[in-house]
Protein backbone atom coordinates (compact mmCIF):
# COMPACT_ATOMS: atom_id res chain seq x y z
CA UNK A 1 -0.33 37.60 -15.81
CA UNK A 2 2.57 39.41 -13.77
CA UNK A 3 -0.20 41.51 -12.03
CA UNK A 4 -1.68 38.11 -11.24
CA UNK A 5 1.37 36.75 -9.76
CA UNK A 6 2.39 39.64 -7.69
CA UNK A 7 -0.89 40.09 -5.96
CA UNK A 8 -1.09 36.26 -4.94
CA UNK A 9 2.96 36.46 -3.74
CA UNK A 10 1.83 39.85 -1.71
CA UNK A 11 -1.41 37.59 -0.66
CA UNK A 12 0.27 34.45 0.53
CA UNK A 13 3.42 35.50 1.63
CA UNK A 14 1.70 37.68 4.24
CA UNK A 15 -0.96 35.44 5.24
CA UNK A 16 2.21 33.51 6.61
CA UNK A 17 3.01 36.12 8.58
CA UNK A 18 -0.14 36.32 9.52
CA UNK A 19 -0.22 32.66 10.86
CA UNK A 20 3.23 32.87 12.42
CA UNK A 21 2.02 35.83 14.26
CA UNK A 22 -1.06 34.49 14.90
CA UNK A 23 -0.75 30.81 16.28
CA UNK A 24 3.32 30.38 16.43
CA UNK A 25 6.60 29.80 14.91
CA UNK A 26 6.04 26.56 15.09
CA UNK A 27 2.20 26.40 13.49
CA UNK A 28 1.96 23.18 11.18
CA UNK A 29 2.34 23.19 8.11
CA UNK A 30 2.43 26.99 7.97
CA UNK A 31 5.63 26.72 6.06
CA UNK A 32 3.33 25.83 2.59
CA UNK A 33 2.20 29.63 2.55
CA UNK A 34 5.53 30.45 2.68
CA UNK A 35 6.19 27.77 -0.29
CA UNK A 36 3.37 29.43 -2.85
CA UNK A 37 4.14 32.93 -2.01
CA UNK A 38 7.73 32.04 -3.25
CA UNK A 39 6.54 30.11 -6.10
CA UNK A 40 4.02 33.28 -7.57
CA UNK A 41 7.37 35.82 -7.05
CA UNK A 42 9.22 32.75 -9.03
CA UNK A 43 6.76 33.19 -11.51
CA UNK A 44 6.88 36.94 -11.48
CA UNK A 45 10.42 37.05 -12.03
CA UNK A 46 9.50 34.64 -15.38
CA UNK A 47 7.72 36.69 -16.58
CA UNK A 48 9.83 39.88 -15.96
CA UNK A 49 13.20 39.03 -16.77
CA UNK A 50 14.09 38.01 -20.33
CA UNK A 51 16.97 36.00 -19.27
CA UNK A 52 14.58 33.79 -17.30
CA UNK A 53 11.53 33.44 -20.08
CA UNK A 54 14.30 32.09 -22.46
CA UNK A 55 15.42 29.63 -19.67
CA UNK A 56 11.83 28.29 -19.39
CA UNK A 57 11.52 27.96 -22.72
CA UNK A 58 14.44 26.05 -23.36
CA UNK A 59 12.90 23.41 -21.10
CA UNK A 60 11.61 20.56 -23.91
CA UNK A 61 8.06 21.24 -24.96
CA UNK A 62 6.86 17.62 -23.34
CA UNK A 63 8.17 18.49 -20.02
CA UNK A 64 6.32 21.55 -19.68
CA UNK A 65 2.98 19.83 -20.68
CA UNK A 66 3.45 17.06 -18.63
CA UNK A 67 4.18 19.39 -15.83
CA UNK A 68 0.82 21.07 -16.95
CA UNK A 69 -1.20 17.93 -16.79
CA UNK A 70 0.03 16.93 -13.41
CA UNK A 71 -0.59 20.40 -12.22
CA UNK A 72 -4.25 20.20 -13.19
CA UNK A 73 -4.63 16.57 -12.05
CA UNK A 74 -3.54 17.71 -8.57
CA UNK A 75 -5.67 20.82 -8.55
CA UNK A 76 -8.61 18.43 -9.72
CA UNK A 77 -8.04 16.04 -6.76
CA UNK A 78 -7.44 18.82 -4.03
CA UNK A 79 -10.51 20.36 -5.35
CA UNK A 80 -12.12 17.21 -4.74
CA UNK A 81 -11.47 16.67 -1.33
CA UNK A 82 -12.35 20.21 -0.47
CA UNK A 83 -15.63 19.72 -1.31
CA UNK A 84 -15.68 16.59 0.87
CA UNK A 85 -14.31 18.78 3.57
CA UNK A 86 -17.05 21.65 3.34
CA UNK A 87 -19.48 18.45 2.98
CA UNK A 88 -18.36 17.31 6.51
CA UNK A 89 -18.56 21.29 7.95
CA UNK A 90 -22.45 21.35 7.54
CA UNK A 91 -23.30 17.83 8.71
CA UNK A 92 -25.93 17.41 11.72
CA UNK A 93 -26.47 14.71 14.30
CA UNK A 94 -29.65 12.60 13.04
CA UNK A 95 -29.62 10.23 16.28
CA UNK A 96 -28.95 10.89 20.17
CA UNK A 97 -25.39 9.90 20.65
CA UNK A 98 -24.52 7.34 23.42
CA UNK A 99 -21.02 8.32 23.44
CA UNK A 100 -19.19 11.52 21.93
CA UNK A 101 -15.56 11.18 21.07
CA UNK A 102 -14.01 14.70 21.01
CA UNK A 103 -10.77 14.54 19.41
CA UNK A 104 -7.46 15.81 21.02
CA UNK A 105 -5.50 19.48 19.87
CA UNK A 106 -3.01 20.99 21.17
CA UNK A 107 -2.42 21.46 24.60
CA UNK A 108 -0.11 24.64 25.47
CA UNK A 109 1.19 23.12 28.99
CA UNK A 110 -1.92 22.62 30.57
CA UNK A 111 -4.17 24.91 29.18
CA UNK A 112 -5.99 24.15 25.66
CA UNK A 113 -5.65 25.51 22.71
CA UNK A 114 -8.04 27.96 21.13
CA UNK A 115 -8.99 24.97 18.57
CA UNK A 116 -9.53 22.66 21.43
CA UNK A 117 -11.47 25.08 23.45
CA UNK A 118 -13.62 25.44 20.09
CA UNK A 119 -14.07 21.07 20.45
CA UNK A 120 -15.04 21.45 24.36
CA UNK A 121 -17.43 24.00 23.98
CA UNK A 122 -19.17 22.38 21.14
CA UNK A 123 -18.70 19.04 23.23
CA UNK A 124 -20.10 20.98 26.43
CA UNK A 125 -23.06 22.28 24.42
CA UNK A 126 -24.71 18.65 23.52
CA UNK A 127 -23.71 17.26 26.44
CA UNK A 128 -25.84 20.10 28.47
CA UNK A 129 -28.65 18.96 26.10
CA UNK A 130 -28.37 15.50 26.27
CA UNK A 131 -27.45 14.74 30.11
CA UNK A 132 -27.45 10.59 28.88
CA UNK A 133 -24.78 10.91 26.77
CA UNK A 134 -21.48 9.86 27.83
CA UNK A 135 -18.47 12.00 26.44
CA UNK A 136 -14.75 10.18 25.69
CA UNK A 137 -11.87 12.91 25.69
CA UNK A 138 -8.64 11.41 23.21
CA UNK A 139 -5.42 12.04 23.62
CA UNK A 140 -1.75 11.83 24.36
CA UNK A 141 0.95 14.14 25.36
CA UNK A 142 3.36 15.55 23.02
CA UNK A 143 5.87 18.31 23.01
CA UNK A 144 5.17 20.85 25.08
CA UNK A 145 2.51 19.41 26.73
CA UNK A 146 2.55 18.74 30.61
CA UNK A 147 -0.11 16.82 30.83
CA UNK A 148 -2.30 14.83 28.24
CA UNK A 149 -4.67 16.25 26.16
CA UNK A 150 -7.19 13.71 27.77
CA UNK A 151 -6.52 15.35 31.26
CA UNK A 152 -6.63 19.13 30.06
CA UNK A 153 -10.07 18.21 28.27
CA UNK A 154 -11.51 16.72 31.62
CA UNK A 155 -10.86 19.66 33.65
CA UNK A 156 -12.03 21.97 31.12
CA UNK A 157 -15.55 19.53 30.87
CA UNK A 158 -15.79 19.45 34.84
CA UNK A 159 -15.37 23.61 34.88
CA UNK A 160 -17.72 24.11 32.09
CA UNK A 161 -20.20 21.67 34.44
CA UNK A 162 -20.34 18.44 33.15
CA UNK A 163 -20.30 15.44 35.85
CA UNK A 164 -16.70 14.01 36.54
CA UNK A 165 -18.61 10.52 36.09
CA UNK A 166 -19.81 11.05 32.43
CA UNK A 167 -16.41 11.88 31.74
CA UNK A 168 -13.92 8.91 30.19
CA UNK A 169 -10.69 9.42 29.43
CA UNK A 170 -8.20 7.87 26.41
CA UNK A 171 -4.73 9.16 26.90
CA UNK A 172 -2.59 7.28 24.53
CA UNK A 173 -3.60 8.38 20.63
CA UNK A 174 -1.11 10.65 19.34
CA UNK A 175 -3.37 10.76 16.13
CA UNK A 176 -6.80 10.78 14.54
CA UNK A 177 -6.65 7.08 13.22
CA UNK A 178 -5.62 6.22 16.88
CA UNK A 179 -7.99 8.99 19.27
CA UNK A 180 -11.20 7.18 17.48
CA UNK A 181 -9.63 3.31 17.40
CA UNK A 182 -8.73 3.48 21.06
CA UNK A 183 -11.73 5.22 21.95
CA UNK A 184 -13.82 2.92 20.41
CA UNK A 185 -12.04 0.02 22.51
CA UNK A 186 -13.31 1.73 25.90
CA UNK A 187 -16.99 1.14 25.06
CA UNK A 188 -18.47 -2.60 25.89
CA UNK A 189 -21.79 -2.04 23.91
CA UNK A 190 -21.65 -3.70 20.84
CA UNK A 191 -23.77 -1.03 18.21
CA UNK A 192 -24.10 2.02 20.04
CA UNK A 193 -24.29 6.03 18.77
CA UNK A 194 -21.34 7.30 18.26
CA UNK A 195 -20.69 11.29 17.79
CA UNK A 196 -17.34 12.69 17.27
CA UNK A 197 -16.59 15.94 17.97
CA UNK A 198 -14.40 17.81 15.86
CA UNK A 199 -13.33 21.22 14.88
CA UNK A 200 -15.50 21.45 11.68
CA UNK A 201 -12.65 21.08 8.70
CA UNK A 202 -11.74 17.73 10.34
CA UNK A 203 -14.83 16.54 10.84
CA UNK A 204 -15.44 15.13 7.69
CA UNK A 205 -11.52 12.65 7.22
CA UNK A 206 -12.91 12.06 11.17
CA UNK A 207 -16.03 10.09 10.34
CA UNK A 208 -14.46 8.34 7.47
CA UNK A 209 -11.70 7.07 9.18
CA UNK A 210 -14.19 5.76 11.67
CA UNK A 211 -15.90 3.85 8.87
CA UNK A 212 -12.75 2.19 8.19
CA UNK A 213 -12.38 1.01 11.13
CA UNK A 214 -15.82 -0.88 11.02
CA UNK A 215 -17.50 2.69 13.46
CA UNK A 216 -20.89 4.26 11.73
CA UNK A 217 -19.82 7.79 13.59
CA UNK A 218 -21.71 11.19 13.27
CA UNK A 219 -20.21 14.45 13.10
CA UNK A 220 -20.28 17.09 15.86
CA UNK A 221 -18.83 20.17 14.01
CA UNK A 222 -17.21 22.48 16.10
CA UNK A 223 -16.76 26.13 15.10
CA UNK A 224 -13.00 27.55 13.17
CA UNK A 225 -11.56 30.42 13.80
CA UNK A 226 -12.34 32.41 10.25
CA UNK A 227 -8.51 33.71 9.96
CA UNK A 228 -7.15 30.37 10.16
CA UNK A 229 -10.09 28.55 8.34
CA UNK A 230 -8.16 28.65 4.95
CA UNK A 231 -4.69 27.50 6.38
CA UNK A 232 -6.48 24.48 8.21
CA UNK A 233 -8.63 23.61 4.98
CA UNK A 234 -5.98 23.58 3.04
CA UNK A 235 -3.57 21.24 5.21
CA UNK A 236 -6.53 18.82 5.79
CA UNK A 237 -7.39 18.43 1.73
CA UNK A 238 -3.59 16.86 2.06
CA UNK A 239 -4.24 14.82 5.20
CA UNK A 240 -7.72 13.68 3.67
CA UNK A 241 -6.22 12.45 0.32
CA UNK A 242 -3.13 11.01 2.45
CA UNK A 243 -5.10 8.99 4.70
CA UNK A 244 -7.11 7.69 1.60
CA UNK A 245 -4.30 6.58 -0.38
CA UNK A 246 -3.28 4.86 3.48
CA UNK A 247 -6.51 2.95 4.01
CA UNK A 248 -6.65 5.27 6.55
CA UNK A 249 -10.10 6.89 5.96
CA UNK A 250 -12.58 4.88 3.43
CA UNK A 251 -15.75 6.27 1.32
């Protein structure tokens, strides 16, 4: 079991480096890596140091198996919304979109991010194929960001080729629940296609939060980095189950 523990400590503990060096001090939610990694050298030092396995196991008998039980329960439910997660990754479009939502990221003053540039492309792509479609860029400005996310997704759009005029633009969501909500408001038909374009780990807690707000969506996955793929599933099983318990997202 201590072999266990010190390879996942060595494992997650440098994958946090890994993201820090990767995408930023400041990376979201980058700062759980760090969290595990300290937990499995906790639990290496448990099971190395006498002093320690007798304080464990001075700890009542009921505490530790309730401690087990909610441990499981929580592993159970992550697990859960994983596979909703992966579920979302492999969706494709079954009708012609009228209108394709593609969801704000980071914007690094007025260039976009690498996962944002991953949304555009994808964005770009169908649009290319489907010259009726109308595309709806969403979102705000937030720290560090010169200029919305709205505007930094136009230009991209209108330098990857797509026509100023099929270009809309929503720059006041400063989340998911809000890019799709005031998105939705811009468009005067009453049942059209909707896509929304997503990176593909958020594609999934993207449509469903649509549905709660009364929108049949479809998903537009958008490629993931591979290195950060694990980091970003992992934060969205917490956002997915958050927004659930919210009434943010609905089944």
């Amino acid at each position: 079991m201590s072999k266990l523990f010190l390879i996942l400590g060595v494992l997650f503990t440098a994958y946090y480096i890994g993201i820090i060096a990767y995408a930023g001090i400041h990376a979201s939610f980058a700062w759980f890596w760090a969290v595990l990694g300290a937990v499995c050298w906790l639990a290496l030092a448990v099971c190395r140091v006498s002093a320690l396995q007798t304080a464990f196991l001075r700890i009542p008998g009921w505490m530790r198996a309730a401690a087990g039980v909610f441990l499981l329960l929580g592993i159970v439910v992550f697990l859960a919304a994983e596979c909703c997660i992966v579920s979302g990754m492999v969706q494709r479009v079954q009708k012609s979109c009228d209108y394709v939502i593609v969801l704000g990221a980071q914007v690094r003053g007025t260039r976009v991010s690498r996962a944002l540039k991953q949304r555009l492309d994808r964005a770009a792509e169908y649009l290319a194929e489907h010259p009726e479609t109308t595309v709806i860029v969403s979102g705000g400005q937030g720290s560090g960001e010169d200029i919305t996310e709205a505007k930094a997704m136009e230009t991209y759009l209108i330098q990857a080729g797509i026509e100023p005029e099929r270009i809309w633009k929503e720059e006041k969501s400063v989340n998911t629940v809000q890019n799709i909500r005031f998105s939705r408001a811009l468009i005067r038909e009453k049942n059209p296609v909707i896509g929304i374009v997503s990176n593909d780990f958020h594609v999934f807690r993207a449509v469903h939060i649509a549905k709660s707000q009364g929108i049949e969506a479809q998903g537009l996955p958008a490629p993931t980095e591979l290195f950060m793929r694990p980091h970003y599933m992992m934060r969205e099983g917490f956002a997915l189950v958050k927004d659930l318990l919210l009434g943010n997202a609905v089944f």
